[in-house]
N, C-alpha and C. Protein backbone atom coordinates (compact mmCIF):
# COMPACT_ATOMS: atom_id res chain seq x y z
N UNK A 1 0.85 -1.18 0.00
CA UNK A 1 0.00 0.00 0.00
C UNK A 1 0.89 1.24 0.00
N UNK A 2 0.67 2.24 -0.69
CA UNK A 2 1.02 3.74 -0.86
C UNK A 2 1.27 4.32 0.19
N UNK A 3 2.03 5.31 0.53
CA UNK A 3 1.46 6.06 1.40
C UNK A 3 0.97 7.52 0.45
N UNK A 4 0.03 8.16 1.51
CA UNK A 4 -0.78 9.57 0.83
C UNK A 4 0.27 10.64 1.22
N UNK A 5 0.22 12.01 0.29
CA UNK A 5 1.05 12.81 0.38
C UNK A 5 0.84 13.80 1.71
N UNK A 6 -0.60 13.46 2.56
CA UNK A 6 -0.62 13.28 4.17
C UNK A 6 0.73 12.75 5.03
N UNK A 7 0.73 11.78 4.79
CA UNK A 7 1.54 10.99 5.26
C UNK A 7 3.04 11.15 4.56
N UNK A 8 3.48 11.93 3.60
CA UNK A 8 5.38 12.21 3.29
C UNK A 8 5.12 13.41 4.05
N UNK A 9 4.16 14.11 4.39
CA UNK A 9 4.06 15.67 4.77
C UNK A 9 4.69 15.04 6.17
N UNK A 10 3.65 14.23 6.63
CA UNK A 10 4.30 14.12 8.46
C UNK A 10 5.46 13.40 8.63
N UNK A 11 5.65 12.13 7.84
CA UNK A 11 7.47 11.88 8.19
C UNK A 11 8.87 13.29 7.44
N UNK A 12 8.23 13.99 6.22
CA UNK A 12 9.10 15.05 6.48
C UNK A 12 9.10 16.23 7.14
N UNK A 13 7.89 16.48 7.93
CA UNK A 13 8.11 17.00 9.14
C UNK A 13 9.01 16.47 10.23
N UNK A 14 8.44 14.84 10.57
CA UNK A 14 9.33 14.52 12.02
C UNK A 14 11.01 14.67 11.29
N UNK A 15 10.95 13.96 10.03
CA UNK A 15 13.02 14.36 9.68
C UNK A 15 13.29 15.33 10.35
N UNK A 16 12.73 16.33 9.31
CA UNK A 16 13.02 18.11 9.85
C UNK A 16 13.37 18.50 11.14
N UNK A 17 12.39 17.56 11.83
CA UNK A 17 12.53 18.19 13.52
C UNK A 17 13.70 16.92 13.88
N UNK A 18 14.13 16.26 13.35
CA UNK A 18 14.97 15.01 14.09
C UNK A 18 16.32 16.00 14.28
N UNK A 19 16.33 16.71 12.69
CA UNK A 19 17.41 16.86 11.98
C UNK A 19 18.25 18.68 12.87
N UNK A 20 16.64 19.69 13.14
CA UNK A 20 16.65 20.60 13.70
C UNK A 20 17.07 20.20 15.62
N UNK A 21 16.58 19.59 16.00
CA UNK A 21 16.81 18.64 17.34
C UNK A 21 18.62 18.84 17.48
N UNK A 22 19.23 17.82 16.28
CA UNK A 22 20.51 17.37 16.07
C UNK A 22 21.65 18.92 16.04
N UNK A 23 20.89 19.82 15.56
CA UNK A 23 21.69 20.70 15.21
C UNK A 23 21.59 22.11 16.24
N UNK A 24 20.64 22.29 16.97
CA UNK A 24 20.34 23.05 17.68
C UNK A 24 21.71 22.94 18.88
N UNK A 25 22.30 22.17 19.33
CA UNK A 25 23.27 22.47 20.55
C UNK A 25 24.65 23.26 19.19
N UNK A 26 24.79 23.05 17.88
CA UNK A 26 25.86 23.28 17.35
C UNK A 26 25.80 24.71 17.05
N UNK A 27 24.22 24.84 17.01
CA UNK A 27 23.82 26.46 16.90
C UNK A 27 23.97 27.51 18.19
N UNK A 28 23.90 26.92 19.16
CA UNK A 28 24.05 27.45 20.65
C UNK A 28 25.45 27.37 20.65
N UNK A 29 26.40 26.53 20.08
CA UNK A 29 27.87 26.93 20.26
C UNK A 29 28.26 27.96 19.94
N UNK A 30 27.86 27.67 18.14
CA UNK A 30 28.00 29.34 17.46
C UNK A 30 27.87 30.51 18.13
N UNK A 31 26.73 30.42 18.55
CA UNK A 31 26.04 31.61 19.46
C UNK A 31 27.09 31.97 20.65
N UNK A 32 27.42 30.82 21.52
CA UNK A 32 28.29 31.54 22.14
C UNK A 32 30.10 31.83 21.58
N UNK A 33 30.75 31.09 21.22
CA UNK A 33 31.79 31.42 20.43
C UNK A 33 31.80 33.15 19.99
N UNK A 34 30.67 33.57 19.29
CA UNK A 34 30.37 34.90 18.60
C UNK A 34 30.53 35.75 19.66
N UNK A 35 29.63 35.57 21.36
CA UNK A 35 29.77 35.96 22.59
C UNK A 35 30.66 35.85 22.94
N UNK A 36 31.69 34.97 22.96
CA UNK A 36 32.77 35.43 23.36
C UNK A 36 34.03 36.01 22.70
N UNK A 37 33.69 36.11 21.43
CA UNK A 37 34.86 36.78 20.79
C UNK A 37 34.57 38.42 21.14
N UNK A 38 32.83 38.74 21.36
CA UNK A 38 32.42 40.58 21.32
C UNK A 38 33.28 40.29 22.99
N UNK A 39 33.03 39.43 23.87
CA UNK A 39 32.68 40.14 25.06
C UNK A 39 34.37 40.43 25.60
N UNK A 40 35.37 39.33 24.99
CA UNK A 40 36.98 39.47 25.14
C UNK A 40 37.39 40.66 24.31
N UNK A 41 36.02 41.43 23.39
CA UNK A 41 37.05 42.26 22.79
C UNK A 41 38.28 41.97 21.66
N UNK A 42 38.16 40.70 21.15
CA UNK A 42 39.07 40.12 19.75
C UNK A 42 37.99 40.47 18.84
N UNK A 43 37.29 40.60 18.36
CA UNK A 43 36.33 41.12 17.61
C UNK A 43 35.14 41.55 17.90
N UNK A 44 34.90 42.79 16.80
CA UNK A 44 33.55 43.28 16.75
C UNK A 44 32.63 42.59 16.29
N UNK A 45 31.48 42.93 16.56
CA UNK A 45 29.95 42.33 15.99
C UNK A 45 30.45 42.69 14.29
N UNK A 46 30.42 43.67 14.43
CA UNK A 46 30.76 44.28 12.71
C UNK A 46 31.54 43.17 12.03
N UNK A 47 32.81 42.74 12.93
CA UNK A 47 34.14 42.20 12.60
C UNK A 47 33.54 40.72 12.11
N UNK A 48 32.84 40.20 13.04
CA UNK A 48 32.16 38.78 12.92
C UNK A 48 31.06 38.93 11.84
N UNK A 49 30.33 39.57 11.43
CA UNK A 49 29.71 40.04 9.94
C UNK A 49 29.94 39.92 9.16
N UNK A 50 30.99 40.65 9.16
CA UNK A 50 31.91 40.81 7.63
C UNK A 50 32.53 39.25 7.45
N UNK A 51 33.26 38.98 8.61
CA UNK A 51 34.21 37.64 8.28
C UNK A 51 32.96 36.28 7.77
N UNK A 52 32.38 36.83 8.41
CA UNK A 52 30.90 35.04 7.92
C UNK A 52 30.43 35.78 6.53
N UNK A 53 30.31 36.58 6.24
CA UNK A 53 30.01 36.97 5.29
C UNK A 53 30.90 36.48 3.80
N UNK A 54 32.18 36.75 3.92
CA UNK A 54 33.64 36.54 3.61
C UNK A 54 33.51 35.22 3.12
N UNK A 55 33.54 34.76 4.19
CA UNK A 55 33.35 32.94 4.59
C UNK A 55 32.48 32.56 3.53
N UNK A 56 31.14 32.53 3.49
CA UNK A 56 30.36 32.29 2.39
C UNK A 56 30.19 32.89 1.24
N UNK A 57 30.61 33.64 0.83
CA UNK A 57 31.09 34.00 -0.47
C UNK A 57 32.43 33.12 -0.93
N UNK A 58 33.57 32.72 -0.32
CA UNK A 58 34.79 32.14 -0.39
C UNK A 58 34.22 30.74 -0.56
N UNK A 59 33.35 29.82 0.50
CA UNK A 59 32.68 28.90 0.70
C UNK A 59 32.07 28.72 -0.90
N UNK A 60 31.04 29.54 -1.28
CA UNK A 60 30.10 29.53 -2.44
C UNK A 60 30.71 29.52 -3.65
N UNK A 61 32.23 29.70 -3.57
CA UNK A 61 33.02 30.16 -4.88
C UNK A 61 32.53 30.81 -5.48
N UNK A 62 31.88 32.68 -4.81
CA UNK A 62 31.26 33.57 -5.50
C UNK A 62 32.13 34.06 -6.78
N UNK A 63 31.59 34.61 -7.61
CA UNK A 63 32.47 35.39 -8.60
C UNK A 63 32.64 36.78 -8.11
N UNK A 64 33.68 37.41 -7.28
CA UNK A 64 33.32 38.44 -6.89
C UNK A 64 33.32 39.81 -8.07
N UNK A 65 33.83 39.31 -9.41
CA UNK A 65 33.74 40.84 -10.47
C UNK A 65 32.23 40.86 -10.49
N UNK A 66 31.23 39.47 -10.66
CA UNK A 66 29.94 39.76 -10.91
C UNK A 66 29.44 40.34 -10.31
N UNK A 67 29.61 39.76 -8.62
CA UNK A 67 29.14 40.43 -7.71
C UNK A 67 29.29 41.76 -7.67
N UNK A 68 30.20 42.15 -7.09
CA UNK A 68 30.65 43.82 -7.70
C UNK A 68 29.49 44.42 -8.92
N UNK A 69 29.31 43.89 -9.84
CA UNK A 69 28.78 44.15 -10.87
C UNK A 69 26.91 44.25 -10.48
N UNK A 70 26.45 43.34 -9.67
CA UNK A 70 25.41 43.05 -9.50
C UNK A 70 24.97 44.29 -8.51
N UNK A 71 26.34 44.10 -7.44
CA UNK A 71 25.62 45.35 -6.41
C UNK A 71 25.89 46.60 -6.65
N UNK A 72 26.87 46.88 -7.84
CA UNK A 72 26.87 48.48 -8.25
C UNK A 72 25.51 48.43 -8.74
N UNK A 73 24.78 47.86 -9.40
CA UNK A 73 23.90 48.05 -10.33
C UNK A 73 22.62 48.18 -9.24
N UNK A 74 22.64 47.22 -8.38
CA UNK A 74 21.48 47.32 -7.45
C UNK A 74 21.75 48.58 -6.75
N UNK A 75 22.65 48.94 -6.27
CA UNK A 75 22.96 50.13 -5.54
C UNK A 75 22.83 51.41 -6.40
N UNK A 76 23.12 51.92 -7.69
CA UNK A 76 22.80 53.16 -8.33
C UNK A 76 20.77 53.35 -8.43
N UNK A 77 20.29 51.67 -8.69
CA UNK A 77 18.78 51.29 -8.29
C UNK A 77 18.46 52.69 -6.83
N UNK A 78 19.12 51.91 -6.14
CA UNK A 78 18.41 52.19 -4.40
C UNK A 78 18.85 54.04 -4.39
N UNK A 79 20.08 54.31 -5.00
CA UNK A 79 20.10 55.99 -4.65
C UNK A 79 19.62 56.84 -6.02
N UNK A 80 19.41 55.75 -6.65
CA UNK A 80 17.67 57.05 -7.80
C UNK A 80 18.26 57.14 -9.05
N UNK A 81 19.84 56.71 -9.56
CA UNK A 81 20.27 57.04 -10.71
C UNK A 81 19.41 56.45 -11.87
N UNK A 82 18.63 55.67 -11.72
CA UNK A 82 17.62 55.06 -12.65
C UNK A 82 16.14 55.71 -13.10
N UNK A 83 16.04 56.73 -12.06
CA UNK A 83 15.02 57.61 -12.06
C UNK A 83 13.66 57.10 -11.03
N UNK A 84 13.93 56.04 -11.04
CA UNK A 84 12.56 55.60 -9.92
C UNK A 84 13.39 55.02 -8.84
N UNK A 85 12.73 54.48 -7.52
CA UNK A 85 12.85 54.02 -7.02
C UNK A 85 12.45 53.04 -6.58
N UNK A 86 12.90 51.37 -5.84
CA UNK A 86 12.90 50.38 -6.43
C UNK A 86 11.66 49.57 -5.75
């Protein structure tokens, strides 16, 4: 017998939560690690931004000329050189 698309809805719910369960203490590490780099003063909030930021772009093997390219273009958008606003 089949199961109904009732039933993939609720076992990929329970995954989800098995999977969210599993990962939640690695997220509370993060969390504090980040706390303790602001609260020793080795880095800023700003500092930790930028670097995860960094990180996943480096991670993603961004193209950074496109990028560049993408956010000049979005950015002349947002301060009006296009004539409207966005």
């Amino acid at each position: 017998m089949s199961k109904t698309k009732e039933q993939y809805i609720i076992d990929y719910i329970k995954s989800i939560k098995a999977i969210d369960d599993c990962i939640e203490p690695y997220l509370q590490q993060k969390k504090e690690l980040r706390k303790e780099y602001v609260e020793n003063k080795w880095l800023t909030k700003e500092d930790i931004k930028y670097t995860i930021k960094a990180y996943r772009l480096l991670k993603d093997r961004t193209d950074m000329s496109e990028l560049d390219k993408v956010y000049s273009d979005i950015q002349a958008l947002i301060e009006g050189d296009y004539g409207s606003d966005p």
